[in-house]
C-alpha atoms as a PDB file:
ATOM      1  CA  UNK A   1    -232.312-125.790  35.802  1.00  0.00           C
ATOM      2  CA  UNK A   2    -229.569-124.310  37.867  1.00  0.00           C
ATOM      3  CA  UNK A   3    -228.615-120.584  38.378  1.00  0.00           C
ATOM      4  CA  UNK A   4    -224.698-119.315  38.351  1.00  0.00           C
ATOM      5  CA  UNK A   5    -225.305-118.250  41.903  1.00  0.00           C
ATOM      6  CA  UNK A   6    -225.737-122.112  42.824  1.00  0.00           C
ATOM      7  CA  UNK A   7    -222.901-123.269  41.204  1.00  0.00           C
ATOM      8  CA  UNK A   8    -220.366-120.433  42.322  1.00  0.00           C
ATOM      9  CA  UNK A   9    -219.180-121.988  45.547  1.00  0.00           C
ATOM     10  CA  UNK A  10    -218.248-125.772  44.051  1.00  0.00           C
ATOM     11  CA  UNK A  11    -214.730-126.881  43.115  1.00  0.00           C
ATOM     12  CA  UNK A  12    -213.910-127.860  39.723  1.00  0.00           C
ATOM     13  CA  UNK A  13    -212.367-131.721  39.937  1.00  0.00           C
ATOM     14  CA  UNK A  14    -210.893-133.419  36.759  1.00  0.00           C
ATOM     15  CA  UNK A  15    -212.280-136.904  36.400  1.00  0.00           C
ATOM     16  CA  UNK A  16    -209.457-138.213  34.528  1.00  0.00           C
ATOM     17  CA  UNK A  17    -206.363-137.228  37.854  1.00  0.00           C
ATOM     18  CA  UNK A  18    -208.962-136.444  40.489  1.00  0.00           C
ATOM     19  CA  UNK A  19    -206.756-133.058  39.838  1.00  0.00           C
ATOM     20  CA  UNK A  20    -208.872-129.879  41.680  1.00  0.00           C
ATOM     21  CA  UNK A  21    -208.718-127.595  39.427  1.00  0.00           C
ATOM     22  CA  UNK A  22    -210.356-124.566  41.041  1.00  0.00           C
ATOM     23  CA  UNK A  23    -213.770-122.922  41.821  1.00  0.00           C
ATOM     24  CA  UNK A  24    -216.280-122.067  40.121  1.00  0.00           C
ATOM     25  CA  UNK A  25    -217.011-118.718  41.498  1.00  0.00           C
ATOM     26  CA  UNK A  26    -213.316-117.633  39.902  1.00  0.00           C
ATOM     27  CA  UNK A  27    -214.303-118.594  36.360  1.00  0.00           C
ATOM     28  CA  UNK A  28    -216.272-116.257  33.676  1.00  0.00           C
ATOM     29  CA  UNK A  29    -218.834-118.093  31.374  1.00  0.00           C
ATOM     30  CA  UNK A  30    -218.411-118.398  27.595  1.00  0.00           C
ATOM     31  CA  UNK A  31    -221.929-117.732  25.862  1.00  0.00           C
ATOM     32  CA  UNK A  32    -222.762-117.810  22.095  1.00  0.00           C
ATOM     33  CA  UNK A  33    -225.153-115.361  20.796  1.00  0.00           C
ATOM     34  CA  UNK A  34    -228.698-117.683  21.299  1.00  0.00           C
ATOM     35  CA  UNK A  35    -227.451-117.475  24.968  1.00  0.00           C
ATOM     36  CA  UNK A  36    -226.411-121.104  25.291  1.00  0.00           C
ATOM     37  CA  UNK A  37    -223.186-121.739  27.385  1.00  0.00           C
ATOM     38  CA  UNK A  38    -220.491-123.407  25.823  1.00  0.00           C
ATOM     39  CA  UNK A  39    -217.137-123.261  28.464  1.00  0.00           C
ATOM     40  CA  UNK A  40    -216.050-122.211  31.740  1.00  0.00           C
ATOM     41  CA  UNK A  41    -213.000-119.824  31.659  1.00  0.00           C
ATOM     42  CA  UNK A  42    -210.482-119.848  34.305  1.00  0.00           C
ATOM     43  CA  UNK A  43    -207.164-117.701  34.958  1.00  0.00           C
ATOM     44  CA  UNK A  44    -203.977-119.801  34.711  1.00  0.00           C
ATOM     45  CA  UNK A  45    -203.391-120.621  38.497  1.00  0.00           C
ATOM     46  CA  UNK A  46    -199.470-119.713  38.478  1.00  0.00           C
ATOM     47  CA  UNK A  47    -198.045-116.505  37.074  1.00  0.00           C
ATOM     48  CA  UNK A  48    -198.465-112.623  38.697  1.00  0.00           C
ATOM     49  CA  UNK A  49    -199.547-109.681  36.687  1.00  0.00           C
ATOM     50  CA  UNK A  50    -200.518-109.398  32.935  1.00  0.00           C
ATOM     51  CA  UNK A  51    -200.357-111.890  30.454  1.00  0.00           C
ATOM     52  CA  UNK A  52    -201.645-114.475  32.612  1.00  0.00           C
ATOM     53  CA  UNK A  53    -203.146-117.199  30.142  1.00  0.00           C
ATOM     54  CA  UNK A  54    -206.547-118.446  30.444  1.00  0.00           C
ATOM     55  CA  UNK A  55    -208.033-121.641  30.265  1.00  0.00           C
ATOM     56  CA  UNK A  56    -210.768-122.437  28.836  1.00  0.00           C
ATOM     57  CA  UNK A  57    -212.992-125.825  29.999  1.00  0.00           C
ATOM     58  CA  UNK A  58    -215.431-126.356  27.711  1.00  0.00           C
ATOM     59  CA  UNK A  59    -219.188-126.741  28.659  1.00  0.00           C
ATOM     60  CA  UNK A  60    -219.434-130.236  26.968  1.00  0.00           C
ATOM     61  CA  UNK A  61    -216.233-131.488  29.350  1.00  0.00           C
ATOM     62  CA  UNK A  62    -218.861-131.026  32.223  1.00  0.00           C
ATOM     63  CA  UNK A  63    -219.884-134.528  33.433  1.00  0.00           C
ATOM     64  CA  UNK A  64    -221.786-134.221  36.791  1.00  0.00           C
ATOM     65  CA  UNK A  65    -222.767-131.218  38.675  1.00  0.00           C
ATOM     66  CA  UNK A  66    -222.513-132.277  42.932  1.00  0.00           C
ATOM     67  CA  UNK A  67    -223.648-130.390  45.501  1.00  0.00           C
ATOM     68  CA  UNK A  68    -219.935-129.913  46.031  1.00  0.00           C
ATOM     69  CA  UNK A  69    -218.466-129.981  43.159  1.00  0.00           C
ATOM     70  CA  UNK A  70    -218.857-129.886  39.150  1.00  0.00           C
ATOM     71  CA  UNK A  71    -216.578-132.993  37.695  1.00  0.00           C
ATOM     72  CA  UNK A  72    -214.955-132.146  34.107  1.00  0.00           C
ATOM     73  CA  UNK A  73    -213.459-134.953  32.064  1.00  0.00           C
ATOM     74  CA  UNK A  74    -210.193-133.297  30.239  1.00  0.00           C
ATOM     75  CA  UNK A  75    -207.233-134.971  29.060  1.00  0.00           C
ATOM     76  CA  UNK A  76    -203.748-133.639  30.643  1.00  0.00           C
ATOM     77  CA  UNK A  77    -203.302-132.589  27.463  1.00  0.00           C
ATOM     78  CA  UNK A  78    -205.897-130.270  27.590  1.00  0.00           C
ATOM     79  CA  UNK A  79    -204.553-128.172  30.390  1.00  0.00           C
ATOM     80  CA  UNK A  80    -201.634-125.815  30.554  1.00  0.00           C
ATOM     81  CA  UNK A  81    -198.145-127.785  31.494  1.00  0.00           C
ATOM     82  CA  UNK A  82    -198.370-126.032  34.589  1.00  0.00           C
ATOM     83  CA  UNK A  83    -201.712-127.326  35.954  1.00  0.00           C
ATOM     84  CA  UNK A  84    -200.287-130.661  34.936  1.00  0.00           C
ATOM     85  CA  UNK A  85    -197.237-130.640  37.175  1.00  0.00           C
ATOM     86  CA  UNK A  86    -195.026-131.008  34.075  1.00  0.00           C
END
């Protein structure tokens, strides 16, 4: 078992690009009624203001939790063009 407060300071690495994605500690937690988590939300790294998208990294993606880092497995497709450098 691992608490939120554990996890906050690791980066979020994309297994597929070796891509950082972010940390932790920036993202809020999705959680269905029974109190199960089911994804990591993040704010869209580019863009000022409102209207900023969100992205959503769901908790399934999660492969391995370091004592670094948490390594997610999503396809490019998966994130916004602009976290894929298109």
């Amino acid at each position: 078992m691992v608490r939120f407060s554990g996890l906050a300071g690791k980066e979020i690495i994309n297994l597929r690009d070796g891509e950082r994605l972010g940390h932790l500690g920036d993202c809020d937690l999705e959680v269905d009624p029974s109190g199960s988590l089911q994804a990591l939300v993040m704010p869209e790294r580019r863009g000022v203001g409102r209207g900023r998208r969100r992205v959503s990294i769901p908790w399934s993606a999660v492969q391995r939790i370091g004592p670094d880092v948490l390594i997610v497995d999503l396809a490019p497709a998966d994130l916004p063009k602009t976290w894929r450098g298109v």
